[in-house]
Protein backbone atom coordinates (compact mmCIF):
# COMPACT_ATOMS: atom_id res chain seq x y z
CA UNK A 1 -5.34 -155.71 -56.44
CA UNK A 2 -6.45 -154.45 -52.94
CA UNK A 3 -2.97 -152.46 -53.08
CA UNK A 4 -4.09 -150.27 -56.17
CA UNK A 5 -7.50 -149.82 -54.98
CA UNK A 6 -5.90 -148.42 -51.89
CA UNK A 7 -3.74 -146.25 -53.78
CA UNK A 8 -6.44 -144.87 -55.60
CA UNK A 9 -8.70 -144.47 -53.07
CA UNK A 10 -5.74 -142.25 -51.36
CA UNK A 11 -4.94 -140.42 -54.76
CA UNK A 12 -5.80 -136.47 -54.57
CA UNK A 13 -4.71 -135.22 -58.01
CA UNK A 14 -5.47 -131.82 -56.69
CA UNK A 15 -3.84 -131.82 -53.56
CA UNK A 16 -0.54 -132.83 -55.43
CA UNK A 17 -1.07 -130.14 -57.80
CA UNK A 18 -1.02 -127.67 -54.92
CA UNK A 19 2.12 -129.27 -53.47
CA UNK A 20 3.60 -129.03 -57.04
CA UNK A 21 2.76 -125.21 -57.01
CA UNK A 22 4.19 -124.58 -54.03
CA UNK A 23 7.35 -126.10 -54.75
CA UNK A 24 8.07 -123.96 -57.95
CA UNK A 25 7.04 -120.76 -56.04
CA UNK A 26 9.04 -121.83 -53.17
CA UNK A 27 11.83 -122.35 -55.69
CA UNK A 28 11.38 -119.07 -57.82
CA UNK A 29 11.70 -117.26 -54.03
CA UNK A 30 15.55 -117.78 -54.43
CA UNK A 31 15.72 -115.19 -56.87
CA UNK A 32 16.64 -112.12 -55.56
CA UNK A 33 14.13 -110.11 -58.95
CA UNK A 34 11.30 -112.77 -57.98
CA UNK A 35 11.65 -111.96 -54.58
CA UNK A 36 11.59 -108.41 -54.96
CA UNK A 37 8.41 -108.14 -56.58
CA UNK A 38 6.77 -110.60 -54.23
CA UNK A 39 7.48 -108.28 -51.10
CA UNK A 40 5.51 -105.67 -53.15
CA UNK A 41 2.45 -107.89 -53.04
CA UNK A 42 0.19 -108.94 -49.63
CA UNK A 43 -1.23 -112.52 -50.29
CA UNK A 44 -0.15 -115.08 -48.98
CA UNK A 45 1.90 -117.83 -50.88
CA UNK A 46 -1.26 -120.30 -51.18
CA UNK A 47 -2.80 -117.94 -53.59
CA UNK A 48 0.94 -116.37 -54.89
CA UNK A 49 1.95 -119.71 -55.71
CA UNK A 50 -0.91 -120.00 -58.82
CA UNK A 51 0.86 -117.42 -60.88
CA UNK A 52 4.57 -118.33 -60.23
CA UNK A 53 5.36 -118.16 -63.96
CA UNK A 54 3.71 -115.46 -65.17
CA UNK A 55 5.37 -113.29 -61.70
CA UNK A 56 8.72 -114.68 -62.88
CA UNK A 57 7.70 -112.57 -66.42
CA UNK A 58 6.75 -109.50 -64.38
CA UNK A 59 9.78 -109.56 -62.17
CA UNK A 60 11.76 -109.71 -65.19
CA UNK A 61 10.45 -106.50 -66.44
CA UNK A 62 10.22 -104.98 -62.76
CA UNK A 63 13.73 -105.36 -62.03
CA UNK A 64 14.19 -103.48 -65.59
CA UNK A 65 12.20 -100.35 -64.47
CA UNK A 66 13.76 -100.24 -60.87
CA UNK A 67 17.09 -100.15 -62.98
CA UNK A 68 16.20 -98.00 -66.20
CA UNK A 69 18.23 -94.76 -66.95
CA UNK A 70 15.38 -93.56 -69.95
CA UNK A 71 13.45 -94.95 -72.53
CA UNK A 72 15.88 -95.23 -75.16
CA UNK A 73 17.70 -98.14 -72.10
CA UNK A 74 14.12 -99.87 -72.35
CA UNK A 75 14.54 -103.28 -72.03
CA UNK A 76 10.96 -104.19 -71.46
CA UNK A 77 8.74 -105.82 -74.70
CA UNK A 78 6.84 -102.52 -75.00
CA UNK A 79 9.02 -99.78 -74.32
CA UNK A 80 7.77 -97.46 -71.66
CA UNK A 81 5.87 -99.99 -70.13
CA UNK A 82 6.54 -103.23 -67.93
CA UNK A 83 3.97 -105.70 -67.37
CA UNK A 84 3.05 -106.38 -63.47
CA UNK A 85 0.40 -107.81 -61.71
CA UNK A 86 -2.08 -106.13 -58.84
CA UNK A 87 -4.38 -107.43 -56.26
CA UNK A 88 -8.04 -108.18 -57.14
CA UNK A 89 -10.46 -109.91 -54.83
CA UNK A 90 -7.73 -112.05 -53.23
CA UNK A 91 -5.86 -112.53 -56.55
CA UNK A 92 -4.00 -111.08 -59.14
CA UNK A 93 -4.66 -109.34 -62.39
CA UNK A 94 -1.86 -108.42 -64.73
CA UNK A 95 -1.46 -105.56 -66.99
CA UNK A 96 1.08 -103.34 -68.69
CA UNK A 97 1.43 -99.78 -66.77
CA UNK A 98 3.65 -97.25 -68.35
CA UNK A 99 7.15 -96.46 -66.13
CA UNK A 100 7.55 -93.15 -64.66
CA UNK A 101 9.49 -92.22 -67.83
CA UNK A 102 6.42 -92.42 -70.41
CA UNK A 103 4.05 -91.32 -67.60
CA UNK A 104 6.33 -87.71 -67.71
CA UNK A 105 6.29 -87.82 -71.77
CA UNK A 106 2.51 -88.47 -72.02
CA UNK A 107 1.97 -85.90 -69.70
CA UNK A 108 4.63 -83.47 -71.80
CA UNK A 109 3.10 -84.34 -74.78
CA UNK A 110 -1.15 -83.92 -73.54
CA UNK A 111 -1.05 -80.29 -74.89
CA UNK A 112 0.10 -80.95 -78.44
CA UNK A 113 -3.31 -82.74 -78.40
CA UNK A 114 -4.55 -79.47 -78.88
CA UNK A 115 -2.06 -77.81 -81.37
CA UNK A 116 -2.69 -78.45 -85.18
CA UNK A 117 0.42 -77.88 -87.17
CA UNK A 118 0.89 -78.00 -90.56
CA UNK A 119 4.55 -78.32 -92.13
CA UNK A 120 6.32 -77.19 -89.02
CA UNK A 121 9.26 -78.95 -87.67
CA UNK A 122 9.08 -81.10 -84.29
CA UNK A 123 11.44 -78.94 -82.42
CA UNK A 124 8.83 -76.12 -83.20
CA UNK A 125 5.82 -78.17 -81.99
CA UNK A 126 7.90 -78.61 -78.85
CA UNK A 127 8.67 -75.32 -77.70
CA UNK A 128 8.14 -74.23 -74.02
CA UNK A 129 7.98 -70.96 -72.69
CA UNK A 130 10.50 -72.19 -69.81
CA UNK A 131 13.05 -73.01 -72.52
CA UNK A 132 13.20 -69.77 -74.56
CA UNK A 133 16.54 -68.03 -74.86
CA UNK A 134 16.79 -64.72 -73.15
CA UNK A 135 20.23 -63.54 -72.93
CA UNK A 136 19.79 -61.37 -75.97
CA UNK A 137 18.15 -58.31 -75.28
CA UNK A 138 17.07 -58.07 -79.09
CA UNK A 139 14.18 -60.49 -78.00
CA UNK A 140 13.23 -58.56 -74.55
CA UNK A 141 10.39 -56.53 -76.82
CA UNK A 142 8.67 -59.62 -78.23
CA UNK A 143 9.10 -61.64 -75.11
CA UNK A 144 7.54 -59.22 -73.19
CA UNK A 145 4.40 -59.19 -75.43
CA UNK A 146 3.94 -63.18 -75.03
CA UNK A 147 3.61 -62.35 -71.40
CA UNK A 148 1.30 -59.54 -72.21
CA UNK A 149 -0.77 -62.01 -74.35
CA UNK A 150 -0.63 -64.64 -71.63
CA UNK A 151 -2.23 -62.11 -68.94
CA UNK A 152 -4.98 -60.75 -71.28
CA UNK A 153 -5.96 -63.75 -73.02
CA UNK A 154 -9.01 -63.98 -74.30
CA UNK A 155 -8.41 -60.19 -74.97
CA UNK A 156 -5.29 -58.33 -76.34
CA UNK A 157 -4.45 -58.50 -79.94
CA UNK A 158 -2.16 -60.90 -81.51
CA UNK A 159 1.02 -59.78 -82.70
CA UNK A 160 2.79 -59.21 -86.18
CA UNK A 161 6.67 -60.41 -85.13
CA UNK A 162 8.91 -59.98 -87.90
CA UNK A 163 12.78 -59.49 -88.22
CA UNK A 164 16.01 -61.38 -88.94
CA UNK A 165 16.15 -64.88 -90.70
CA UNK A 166 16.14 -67.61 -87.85
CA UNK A 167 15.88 -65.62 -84.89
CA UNK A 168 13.27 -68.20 -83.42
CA UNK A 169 9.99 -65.49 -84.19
CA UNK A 170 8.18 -69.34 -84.51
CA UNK A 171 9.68 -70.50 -81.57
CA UNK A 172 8.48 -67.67 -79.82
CA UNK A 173 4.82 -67.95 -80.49
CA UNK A 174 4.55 -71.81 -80.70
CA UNK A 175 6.11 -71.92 -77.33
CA UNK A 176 3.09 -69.27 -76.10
CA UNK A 177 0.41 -71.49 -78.24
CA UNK A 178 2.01 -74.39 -75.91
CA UNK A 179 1.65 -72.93 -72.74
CA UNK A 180 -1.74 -72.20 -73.64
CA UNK A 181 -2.60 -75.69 -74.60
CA UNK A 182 -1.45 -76.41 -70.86
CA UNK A 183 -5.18 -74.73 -70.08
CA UNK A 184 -6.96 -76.24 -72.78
CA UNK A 185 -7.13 -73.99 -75.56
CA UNK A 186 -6.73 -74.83 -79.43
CA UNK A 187 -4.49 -73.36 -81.69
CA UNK A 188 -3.16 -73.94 -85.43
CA UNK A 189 0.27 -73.03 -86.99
CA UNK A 190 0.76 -73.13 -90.40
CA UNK A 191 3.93 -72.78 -92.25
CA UNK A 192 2.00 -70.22 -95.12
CA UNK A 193 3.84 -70.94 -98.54
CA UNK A 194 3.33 -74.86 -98.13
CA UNK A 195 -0.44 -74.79 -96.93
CA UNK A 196 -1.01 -72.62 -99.94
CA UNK A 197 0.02 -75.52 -102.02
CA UNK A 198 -1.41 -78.14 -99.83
CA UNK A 199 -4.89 -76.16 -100.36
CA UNK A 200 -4.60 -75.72 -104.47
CA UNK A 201 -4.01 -79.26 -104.46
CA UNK A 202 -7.03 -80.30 -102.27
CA UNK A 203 -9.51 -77.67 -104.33
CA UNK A 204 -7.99 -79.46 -107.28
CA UNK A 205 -8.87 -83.28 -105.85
CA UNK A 206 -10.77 -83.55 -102.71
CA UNK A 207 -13.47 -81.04 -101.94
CA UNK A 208 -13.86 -81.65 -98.56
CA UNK A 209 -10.89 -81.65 -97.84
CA UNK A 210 -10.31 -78.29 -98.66
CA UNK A 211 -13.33 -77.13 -96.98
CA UNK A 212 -12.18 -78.57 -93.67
CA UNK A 213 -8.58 -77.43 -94.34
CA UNK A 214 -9.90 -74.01 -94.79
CA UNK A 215 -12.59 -73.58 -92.07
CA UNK A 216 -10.28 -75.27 -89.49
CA UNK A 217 -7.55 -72.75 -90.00
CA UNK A 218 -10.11 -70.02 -90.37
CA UNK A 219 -11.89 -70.85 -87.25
CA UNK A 220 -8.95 -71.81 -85.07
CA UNK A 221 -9.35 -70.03 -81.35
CA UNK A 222 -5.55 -69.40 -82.06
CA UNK A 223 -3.95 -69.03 -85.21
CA UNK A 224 0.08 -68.79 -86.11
CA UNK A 225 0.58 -67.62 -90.02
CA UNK A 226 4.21 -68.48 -90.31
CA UNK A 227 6.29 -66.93 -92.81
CA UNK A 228 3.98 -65.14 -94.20
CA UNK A 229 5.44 -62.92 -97.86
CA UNK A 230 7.89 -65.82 -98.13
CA UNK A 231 5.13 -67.51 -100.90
CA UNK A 232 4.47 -66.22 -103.82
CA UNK A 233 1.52 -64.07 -104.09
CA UNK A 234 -1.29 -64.58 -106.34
CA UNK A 235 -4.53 -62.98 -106.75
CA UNK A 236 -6.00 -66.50 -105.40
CA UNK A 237 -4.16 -66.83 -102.65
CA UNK A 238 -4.66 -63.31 -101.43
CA UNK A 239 -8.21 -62.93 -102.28
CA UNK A 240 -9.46 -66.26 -102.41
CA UNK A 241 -7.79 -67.39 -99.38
CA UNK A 242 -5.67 -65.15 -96.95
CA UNK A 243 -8.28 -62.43 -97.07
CA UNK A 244 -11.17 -64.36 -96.16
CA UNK A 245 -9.37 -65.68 -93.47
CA UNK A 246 -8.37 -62.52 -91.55
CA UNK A 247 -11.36 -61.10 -92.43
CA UNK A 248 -13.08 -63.29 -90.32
CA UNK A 249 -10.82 -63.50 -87.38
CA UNK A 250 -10.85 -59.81 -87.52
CA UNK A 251 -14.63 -59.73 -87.12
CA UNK A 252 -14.72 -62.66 -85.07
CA UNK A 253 -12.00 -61.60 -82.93
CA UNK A 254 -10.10 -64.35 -82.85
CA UNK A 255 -6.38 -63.80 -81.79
CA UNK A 256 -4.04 -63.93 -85.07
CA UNK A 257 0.00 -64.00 -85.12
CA UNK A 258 2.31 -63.68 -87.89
CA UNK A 259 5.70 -64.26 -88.23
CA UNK A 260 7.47 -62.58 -91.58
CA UNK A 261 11.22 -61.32 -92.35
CA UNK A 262 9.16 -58.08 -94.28
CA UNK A 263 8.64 -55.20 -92.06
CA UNK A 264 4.56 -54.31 -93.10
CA UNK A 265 5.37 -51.46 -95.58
CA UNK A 266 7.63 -54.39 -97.69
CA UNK A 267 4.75 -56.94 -97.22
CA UNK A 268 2.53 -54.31 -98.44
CA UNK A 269 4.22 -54.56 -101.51
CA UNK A 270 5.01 -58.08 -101.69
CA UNK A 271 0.62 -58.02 -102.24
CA UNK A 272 0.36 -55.73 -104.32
CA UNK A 273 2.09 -57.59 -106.89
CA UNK A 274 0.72 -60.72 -108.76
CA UNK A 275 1.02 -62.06 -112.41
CA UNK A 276 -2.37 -60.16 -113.21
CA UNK A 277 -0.26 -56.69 -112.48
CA UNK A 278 0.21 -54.45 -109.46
CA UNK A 279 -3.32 -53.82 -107.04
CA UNK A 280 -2.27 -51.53 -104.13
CA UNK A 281 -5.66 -51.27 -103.16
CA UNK A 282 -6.05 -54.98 -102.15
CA UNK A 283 -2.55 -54.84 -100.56
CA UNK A 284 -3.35 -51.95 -98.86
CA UNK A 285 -6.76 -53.37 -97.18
CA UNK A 286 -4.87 -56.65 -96.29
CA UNK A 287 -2.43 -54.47 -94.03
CA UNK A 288 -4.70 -52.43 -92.35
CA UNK A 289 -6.74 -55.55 -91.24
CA UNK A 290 -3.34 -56.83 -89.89
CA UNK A 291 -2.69 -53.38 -87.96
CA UNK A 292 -5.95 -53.83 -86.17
CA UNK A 293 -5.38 -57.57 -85.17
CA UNK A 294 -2.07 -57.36 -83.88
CA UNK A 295 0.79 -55.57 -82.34
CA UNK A 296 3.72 -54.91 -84.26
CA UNK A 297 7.03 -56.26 -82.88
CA UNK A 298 10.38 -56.34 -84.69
CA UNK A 299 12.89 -58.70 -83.52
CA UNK A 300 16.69 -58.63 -85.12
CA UNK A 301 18.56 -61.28 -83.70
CA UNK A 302 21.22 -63.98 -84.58
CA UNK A 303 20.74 -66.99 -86.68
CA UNK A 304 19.69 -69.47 -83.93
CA UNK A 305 19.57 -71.97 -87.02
CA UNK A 306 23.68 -71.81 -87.43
């Protein structure tokens, strides 16, 4: 009996667990990934030694990052980001921080924040003016207004850019709306025939919808009608819809591109003509307003879409 009551007298459960701790982290050191992220830390291994398991996690998905070629080789849980601990009040706090990888796509991506597009394709949202093609000298006129643009904006008109199918005219602007994004500044492209129809359907359903549709196109500080004359023209969607529009960018002078394969005389007549019969008048009206907003740039150049 006196044995035992020695024994426990002697008994430190806590001490022991501390020994216990020790020995794992002591262990773990013989990992070469455990020991790499441990060099990375100053505490010492009395207070290191309380979150052996949870380093042995984070030195898993360390040794990942330190060895990653991209994101699509992401080996980590959440890809882009590795979980790893840091020091806080002489001990550690873990959380996941994205790898130098997702920090240079979240930083590539913070303008599109402030680009609304509407039916346009990704590689359009992406554009950059660093990546446009210049070896044709077919494109030197139209590039050379982007810069203009660039160096007047607020001021300077917009321009009208219209030529051959798939010479990039989108490209062109979006990649300008982009590098204006880099300072801030909203814009909207919309690919015109489809966000004619997505409209009609919203006035036809959801009310509200259509209003803020409508106003946040109208009121954009930067506004990309793509393809415009490829819908087909009714006396709504000139009257009811595009002319509004223009007329109050025009008054409101808010910058206003367009991108069309009609030269302005054709789209003239593309206007005129609707179900209800042939109104030059309104056509006419809708192209002078254009004139005024923009500059008029033709660009024939090859089928980048081949």
């Amino acid at each position: 009996m006196k044995n035992i009551i020695s024994t426990l007298e002697t008994y430190n459960p806590k001490q022991d667990l501390e020994t216990k701790l020790l020995k794992d982290y002591m262990k773990a050191l013989e990992d070469t990934k455990f020991k790499a992220l441990i060099d990375e830390i100053s505490l010492p291994k009395e207070v290191l030694c309380k979150y052996t398991s949870t380093l042995e996690e984070c030195a898993e998905e360390y040794h990942h990052c330190k060895h990653c070629k991209g994101l699509a080789a992401c080996k980590n849980r959440i890809t882009g980001y590795a979980y790893l601990p840091h020091v806080k009040e002489n001990g550690l706090d873990f959380e996941y921080q994205a790898c130098r990888y997702e920090c240079k796509r979240l930083k590539e991506a913070e303008p599109l924040k402030y680009m609304t597009c509407y039916d346009i394709p990704r590689e359009i949202k992406e554009a950059k003016m660093k990546d446009i093609y210049t070896d044709d000298e077919n494109r030197f006129n139209a590039i050379t207004e982007l810069n203009r643009f660039l160096k007047e904006y607020p001021e300077g008109k917009g321009i009208y850019l219209y030529g051959s199918f798939g010479s990039g005219k989108t490209y062109l602007i979006s990649a300008l709306f982009r590098e204006l994004a880099n300072r801030k500044i909203k814009s909207a492209i919309v690919f015109w025939p489809s966000f004619l129809q997505d409209l009609k359907n919203a006035m036809n359903g959801d009310k509200d919808e259509f209003k803020n549709k409508f106003n946040s196109i109208m009121k954009s500080p930067l506004l990309l009608i793509d393809d415009i004359g490829a819908e087909n023209t009714t006396a709504w969607g000139r009257d009811e819809i595009f002319c509004p529009i223009i007329q109050y960018r025009m008054q409101e002078k808010l910058p206003t591109f367009f991108t069309s394969n009609l030269d302005l005389k054709t789209l003239e007549q593309h206007f005129s003509l609707t179900k209800d019969g042939v109104d030059m008048v309104k056509a006419r009206r809708i192209i002078e307003r254009i004139k005024q907003m923009t500059k008029q740039v033709e660009m024939v150049s090859a089928n980048l879409r081949k």
